[in-house]
Protein backbone atom coordinates (compact mmCIF):
# COMPACT_ATOMS: atom_id res chain seq x y z
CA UNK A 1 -0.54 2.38 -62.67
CA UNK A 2 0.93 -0.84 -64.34
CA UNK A 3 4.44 0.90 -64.32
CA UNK A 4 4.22 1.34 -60.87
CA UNK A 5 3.54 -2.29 -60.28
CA UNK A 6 6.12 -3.65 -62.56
CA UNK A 7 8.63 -1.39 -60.35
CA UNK A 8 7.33 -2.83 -56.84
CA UNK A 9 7.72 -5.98 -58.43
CA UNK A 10 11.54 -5.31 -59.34
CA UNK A 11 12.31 -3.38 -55.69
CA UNK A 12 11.03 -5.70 -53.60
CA UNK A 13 13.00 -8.86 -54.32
CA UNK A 14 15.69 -6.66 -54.25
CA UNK A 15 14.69 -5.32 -50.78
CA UNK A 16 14.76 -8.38 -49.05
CA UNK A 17 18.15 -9.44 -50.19
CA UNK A 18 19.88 -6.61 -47.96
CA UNK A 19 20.73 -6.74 -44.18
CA UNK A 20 17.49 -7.03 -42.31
CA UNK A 21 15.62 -3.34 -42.00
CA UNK A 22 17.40 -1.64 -44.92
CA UNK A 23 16.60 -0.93 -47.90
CA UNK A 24 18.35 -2.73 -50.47
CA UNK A 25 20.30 0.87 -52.34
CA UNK A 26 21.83 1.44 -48.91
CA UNK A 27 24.87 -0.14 -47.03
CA UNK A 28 24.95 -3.02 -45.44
CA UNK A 29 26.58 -1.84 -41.86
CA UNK A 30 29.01 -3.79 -39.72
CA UNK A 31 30.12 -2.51 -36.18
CA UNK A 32 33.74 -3.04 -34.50
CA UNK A 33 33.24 -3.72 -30.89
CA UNK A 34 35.69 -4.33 -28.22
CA UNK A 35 35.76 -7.62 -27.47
CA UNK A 36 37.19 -9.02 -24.08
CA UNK A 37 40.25 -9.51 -22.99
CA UNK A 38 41.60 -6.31 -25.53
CA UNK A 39 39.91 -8.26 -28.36
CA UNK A 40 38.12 -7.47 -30.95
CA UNK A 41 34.79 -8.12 -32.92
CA UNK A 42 32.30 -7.40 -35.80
CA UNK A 43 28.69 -7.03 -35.59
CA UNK A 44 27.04 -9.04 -36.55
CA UNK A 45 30.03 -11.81 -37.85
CA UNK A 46 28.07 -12.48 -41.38
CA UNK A 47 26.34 -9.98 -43.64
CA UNK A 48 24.44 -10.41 -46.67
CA UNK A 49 24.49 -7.78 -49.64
CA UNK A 50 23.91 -7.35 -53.46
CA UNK A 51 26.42 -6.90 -56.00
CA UNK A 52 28.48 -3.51 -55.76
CA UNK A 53 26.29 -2.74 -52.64
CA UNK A 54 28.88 -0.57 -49.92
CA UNK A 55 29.53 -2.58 -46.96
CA UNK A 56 30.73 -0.63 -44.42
CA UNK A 57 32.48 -1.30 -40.95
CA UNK A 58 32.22 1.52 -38.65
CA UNK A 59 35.15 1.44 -35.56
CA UNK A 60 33.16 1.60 -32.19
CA UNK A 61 36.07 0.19 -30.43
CA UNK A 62 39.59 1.46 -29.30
CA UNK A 63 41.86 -0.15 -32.22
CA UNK A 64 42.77 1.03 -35.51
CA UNK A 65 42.17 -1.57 -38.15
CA UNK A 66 41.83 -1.72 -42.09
CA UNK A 67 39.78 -4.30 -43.71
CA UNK A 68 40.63 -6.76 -46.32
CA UNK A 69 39.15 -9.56 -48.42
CA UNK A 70 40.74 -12.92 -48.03
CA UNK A 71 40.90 -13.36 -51.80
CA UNK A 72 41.24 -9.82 -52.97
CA UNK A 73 44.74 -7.40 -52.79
CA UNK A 74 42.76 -4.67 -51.69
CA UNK A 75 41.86 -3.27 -48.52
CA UNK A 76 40.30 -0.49 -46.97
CA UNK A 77 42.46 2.82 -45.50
CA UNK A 78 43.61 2.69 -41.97
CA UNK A 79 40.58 3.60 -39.95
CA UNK A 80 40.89 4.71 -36.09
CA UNK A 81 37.78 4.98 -33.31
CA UNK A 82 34.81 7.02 -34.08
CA UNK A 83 35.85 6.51 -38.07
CA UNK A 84 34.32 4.30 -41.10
CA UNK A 85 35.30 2.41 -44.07
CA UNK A 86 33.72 1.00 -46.95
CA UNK A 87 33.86 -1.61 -49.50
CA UNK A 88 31.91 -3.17 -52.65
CA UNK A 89 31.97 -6.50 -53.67
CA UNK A 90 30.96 -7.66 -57.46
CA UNK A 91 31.13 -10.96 -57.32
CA UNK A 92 28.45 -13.57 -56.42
CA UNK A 93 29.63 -15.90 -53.32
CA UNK A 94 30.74 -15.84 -50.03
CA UNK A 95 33.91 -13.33 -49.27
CA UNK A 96 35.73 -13.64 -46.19
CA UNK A 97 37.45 -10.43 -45.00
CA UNK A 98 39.87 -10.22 -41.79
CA UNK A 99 41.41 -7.21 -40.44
CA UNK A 100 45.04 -6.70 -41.35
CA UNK A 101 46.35 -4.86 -38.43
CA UNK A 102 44.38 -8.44 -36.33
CA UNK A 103 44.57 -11.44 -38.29
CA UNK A 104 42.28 -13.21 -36.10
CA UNK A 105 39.27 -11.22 -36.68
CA UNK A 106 37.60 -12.26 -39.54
CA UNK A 107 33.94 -12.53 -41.01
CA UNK A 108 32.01 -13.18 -43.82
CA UNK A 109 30.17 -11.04 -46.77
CA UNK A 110 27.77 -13.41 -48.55
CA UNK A 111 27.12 -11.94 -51.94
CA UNK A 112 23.72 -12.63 -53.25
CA UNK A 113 21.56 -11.83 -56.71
CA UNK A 114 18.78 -9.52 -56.79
C-alpha cells in the first residue's frame, strides 16, 4: 500500500504538466488546419510538455510542411495531408518552431519540469 502511494504521488505532478486531458507518458498533439485565405495554422498555437515528451503535429490541412525549432538544425521529414510528425524536446524553456516550407507559421513548445 505505501508503494502505491509514493507512485500516485510521483504520477500525478507529472500528469498535470501535459496538454490538458492526457496523460503525461503520451504526446502532446498539435493539429494543422487550413487557415483562410490558403493559410495555414496550428492547434492550439502553444503547447506545454515534459522533457523528451513526443510532440506531434498531425497535417489536417491541404499543404505539405516539415517542422523545425527556431534554435535547433533539425526538423521533422516532409509530411503531406492525412500524415504526422513528431519531435522531442530536452531542454527546459520555451521553443519556438515554424514550418519551413511557411515561414510565417510559427508556435510555441513550452518545456516544463515534472
Amino acid at each position: 500500500m505505501r508503494a502505491f502511494l509514493v507512485a500516485l504521488l510521483v504520477v500525478l505532478p507529472l500528469a498535470g504538466c501535459a496538454q490538458p486531458g492526457a496523460p503525461a507518458e503520451q504526446k502532446v498533439v498539435v493539429r494543422i488546419v487550413d487557415g483562410p485565405e490558403g493559410s495555414f495554422t496550428f492547434v492550439p498555437a502553444r503547447v506545454t510538455a515534459l522533457p523528451n515528451q513526443v510532440v506531434e503535429w498531425r497535417n489536417e490541412g491541404n499543404g505539405t510542411h516539415s517542422m523545425q525549432p527556431n534554435e535547433f538544425p533539425v526538423s521533422t521529414r516532409a509530411f503531406g495531408p492525412g500524415e504526422s510528425a513528431q519531435l522531442k524536446f530536452g531542454e527546459v524553456g520555451a521553443h519556438g518552431v515554424h514550418c519551413t516550407f511557411h515561414p510565417n507559421m510559427t508556435m510555441v513548445v513550452e518545456i516544463v519540469r515534472g
